[in-house]
Protein backbone atom coordinates (compact mmCIF):
# COMPACT_ATOMS: atom_id res chain seq x y z
CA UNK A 1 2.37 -4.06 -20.31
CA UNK A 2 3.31 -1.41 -17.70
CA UNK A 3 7.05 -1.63 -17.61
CA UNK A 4 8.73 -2.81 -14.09
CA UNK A 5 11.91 -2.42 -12.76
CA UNK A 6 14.31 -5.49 -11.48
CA UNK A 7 13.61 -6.49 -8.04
CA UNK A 8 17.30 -6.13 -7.27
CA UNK A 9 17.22 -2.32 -7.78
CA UNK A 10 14.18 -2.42 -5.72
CA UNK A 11 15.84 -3.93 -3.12
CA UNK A 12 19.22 -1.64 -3.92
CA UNK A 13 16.87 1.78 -3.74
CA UNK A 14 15.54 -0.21 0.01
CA UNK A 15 19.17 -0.25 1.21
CA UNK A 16 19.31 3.26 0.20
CA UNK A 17 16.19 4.67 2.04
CA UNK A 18 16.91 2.71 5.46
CA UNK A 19 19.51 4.76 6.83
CA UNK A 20 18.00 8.11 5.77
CA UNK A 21 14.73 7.40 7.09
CA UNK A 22 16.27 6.17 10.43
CA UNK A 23 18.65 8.96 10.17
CA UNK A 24 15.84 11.65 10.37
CA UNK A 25 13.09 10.15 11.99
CA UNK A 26 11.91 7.57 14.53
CA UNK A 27 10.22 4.67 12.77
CA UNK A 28 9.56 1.96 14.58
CA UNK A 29 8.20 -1.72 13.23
CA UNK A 30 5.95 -4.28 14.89
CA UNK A 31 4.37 -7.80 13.48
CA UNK A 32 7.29 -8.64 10.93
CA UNK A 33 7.59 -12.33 12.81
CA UNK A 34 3.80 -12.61 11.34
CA UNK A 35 4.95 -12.27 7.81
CA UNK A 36 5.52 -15.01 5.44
CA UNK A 37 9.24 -15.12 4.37
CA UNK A 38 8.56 -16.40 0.54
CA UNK A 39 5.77 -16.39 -1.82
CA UNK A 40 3.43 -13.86 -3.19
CA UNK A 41 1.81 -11.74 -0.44
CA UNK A 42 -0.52 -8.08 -0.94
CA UNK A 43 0.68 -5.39 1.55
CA UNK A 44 -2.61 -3.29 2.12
CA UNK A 45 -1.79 -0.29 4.23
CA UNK A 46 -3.87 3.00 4.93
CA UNK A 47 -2.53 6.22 2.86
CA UNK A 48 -1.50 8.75 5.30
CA UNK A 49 1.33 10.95 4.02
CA UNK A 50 4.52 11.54 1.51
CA UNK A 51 6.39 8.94 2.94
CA UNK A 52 4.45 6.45 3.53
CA UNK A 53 5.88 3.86 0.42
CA UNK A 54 9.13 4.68 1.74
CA UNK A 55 8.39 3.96 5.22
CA UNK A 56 6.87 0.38 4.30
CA UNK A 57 9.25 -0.54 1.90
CA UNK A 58 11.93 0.00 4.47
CA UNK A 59 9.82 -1.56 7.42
CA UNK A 60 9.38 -4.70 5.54
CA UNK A 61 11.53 -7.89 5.68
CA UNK A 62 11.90 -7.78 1.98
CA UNK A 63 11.54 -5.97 -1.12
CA UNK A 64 8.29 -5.09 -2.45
CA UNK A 65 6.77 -3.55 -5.51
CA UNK A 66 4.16 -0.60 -4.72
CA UNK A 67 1.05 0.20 -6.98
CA UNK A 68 1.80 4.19 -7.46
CA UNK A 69 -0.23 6.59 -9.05
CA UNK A 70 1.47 7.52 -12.52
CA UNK A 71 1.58 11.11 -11.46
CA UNK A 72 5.12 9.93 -9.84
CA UNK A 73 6.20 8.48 -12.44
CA UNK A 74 6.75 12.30 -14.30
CA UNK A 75 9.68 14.40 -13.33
CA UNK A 76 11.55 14.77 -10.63
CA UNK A 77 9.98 11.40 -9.19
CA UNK A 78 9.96 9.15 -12.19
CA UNK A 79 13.36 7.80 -12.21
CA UNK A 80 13.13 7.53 -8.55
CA UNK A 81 10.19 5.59 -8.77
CA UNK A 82 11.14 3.24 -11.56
CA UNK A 83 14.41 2.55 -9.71
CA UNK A 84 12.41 1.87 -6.34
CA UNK A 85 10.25 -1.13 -8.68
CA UNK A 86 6.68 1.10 -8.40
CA UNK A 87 4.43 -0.22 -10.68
CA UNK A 88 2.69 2.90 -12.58
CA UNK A 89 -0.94 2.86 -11.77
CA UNK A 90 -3.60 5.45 -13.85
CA UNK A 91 -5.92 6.44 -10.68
CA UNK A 92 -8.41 7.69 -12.25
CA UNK A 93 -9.40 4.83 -13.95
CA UNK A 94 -8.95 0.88 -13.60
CA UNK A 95 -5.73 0.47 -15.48
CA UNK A 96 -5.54 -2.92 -17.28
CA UNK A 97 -1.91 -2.45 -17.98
CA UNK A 98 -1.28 -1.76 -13.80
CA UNK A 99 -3.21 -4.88 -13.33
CA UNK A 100 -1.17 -7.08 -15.87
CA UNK A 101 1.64 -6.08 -13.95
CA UNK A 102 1.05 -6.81 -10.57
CA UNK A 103 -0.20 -10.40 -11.39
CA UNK A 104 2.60 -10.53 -13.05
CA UNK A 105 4.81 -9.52 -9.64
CA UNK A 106 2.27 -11.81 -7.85
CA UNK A 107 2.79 -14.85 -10.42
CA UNK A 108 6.64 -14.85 -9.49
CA UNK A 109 6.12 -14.91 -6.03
CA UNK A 110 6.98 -11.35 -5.34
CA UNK A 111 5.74 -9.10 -2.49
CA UNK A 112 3.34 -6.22 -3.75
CA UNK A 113 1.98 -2.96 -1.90
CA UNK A 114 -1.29 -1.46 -2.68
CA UNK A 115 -3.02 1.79 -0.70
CA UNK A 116 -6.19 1.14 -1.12
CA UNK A 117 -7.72 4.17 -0.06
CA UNK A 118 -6.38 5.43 -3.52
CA UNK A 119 -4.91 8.52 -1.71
CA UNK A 120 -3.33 10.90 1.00
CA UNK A 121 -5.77 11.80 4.04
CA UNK A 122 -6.78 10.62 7.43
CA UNK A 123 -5.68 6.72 7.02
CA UNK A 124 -9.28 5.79 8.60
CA UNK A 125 -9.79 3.92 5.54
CA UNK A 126 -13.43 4.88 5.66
CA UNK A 127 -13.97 3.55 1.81
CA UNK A 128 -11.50 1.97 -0.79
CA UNK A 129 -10.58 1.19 -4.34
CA UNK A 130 -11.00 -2.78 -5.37
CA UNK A 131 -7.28 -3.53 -6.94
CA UNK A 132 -6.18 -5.49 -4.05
CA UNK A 133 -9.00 -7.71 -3.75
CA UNK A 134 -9.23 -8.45 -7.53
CA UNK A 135 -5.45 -9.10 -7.48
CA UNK A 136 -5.74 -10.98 -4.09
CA UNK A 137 -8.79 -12.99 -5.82
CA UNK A 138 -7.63 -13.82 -9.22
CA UNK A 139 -4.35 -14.67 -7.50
CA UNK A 140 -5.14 -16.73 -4.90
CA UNK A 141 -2.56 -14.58 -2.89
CA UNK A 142 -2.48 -13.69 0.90
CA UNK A 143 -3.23 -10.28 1.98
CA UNK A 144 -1.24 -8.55 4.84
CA UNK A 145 -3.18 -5.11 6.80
CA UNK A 146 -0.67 -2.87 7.27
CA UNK A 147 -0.69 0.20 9.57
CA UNK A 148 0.70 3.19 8.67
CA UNK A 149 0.90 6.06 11.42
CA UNK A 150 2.98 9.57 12.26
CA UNK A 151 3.73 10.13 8.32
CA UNK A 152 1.39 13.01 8.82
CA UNK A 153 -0.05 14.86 11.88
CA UNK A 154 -3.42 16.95 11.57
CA UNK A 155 -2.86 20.51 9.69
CA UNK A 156 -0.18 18.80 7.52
CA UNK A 157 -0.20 18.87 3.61
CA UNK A 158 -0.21 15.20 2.16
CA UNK A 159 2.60 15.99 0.23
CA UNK A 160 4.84 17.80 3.38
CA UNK A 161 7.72 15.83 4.75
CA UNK A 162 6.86 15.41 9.23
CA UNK A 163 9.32 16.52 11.25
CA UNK A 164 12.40 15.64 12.06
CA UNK A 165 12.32 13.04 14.91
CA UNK A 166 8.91 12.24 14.13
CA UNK A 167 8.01 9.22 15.80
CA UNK A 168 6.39 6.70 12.72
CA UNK A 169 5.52 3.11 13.35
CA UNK A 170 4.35 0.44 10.41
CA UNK A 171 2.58 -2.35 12.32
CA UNK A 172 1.61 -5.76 10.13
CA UNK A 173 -1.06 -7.97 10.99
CA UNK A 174 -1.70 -11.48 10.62
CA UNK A 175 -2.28 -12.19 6.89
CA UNK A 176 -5.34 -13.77 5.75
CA UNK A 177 -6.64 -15.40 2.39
CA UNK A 178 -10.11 -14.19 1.13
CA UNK A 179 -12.41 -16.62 0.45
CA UNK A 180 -15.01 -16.28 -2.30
CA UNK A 181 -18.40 -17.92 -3.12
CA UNK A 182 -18.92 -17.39 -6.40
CA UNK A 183 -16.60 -16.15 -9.67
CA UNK A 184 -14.07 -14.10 -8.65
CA UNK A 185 -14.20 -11.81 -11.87
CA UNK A 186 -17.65 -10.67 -10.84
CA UNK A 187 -18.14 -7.50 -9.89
CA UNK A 188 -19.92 -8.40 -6.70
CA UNK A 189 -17.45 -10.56 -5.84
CA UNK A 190 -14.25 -8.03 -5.73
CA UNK A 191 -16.69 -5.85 -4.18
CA UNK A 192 -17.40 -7.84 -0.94
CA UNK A 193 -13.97 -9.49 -0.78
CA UNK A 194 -13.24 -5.47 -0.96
CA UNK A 195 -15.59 -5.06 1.82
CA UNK A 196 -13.62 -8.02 3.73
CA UNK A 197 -9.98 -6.20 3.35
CA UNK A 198 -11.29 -2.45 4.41
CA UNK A 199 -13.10 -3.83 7.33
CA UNK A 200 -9.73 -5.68 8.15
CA UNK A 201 -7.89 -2.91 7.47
CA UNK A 202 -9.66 -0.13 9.36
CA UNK A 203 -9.63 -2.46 12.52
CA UNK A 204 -6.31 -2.95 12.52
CA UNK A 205 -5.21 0.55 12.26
CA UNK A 206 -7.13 1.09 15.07
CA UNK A 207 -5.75 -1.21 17.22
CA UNK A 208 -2.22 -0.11 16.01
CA UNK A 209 -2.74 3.34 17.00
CA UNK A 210 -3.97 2.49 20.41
CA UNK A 211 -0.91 0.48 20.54
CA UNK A 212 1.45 2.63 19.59
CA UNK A 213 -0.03 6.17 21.11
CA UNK A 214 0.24 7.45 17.26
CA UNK A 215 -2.68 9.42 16.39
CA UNK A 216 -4.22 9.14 13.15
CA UNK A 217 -5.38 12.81 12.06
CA UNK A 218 -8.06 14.54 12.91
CA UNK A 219 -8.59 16.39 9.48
CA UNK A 220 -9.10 15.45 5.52
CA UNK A 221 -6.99 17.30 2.93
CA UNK A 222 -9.11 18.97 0.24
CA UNK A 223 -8.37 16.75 -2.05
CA UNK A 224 -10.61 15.20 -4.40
CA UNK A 225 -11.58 11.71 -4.13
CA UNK A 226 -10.91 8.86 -6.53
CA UNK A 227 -13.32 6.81 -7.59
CA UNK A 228 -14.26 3.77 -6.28
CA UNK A 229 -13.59 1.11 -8.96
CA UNK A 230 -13.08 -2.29 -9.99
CA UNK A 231 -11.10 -4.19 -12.45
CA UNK A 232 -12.53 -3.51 -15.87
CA UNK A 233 -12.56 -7.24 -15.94
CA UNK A 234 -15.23 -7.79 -13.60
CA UNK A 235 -19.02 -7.88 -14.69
């Protein structure tokens, strides 16, 4: 199984980042009195920019695990990442080992993060991977849109840092519970309860941004897509 780190240096490595973000930029949180204080719960946010873990795992009310691609988990990044509680994720490819983990993060009544656009670019969350839903599905777990804006501005690299004094917001939504008619390991299944969370999703980063006057950008980064999959699970 995909090793995790101890929730308490998760939450040590939060304590860490919440100064230095506030430090050097302007983050600013709405729709944490929505969020339930205990029990499992799936963070799905859109996948803007570099900082975008950081910036959610700071904004929320407590600590989280994040689904990361295993490409951070190589140096510099890895120790960062183990320390920080990221559960290594192969992107390419649904990882069985990724998905043993989480449920297993989920089973304890931990908070998880998953970007399910899979990575970096406009945050319009125009099409998405199917790990959430599958874990939100064979988990029974509620599922939390999250919106992610000012992490990256249009002309921006996904991996450059914004600038300092950036104005950043995360804005949480209601969470909901997907309902399915049928067995969730099915492929069609995870698909339309995948369906269900990007619609969600993509609504309420729109409604974020015209609520907070942050711009989503205008451009996607030549970067090449990753597969839409399912859990290898599913039939």
């Amino acid at each position: 199984m995909t090793p995790i780190g101890s929730l308490r240096s998760a939450s040590q490595s939060r304590r860490l980042l919440a100064p230095l973000l506030r430090s050097w930029y302007r983050p600013t949180v709405l729709g944490v009195e929505t969020l339930p204080r205990r029990g499992a719960v799936i963070f799905v946010a859109n996948h803007l920019g570099f900082l975008d873990a950081a910036l959610l795992s700071v904004a929320s009310p407590r600590p989280l695990r994040t689904l990361a691609p295993d490409e951070l988990f190589e140096p510099p990044l890895d120790r960062v990442a183990k320390v920080a509680g990221h559960i290594s994720m192969d992107p390419t490819w649904p990882d069985l080992a990724a998905m043993a983990a989480a449920t297993q993060v989920l089973r304890a009544g931990e908070a998880l993060a998953v970007f399910p656009e899979g990575r970096r670019g406009d945050g319009r969350v125009a099409s998405i991977r199917h790990e959430a839903a599958y874990l939100a599905l064979t988990t029974d777990t509620p599922v939390v849109p999250t919106a992610i804006l000012g992490t990256r501005q249009t002309g921006m690299a996904v991996d450059a840092l914004p600038r300092r004094k950036a104005r950043m917001a995360v804005v949480f939504d209601q969470p909901f519970t997907l309902s399915s008619h049928g067995d969730v390991y099915r492929r069609c299944v995870v698909a339309a309860a995948g369906e269900t969370i990007r619609q969600r999703l993509a609504d309420h980063v729109g409604r974020a941004s015209y609520l907070t006057g942050l711009r989503l950008p205008d451009d996607r980064p030549d970067v090449p897509a990753t597969p839409e999959r399912t859990h290898p699970d599913a039939r």
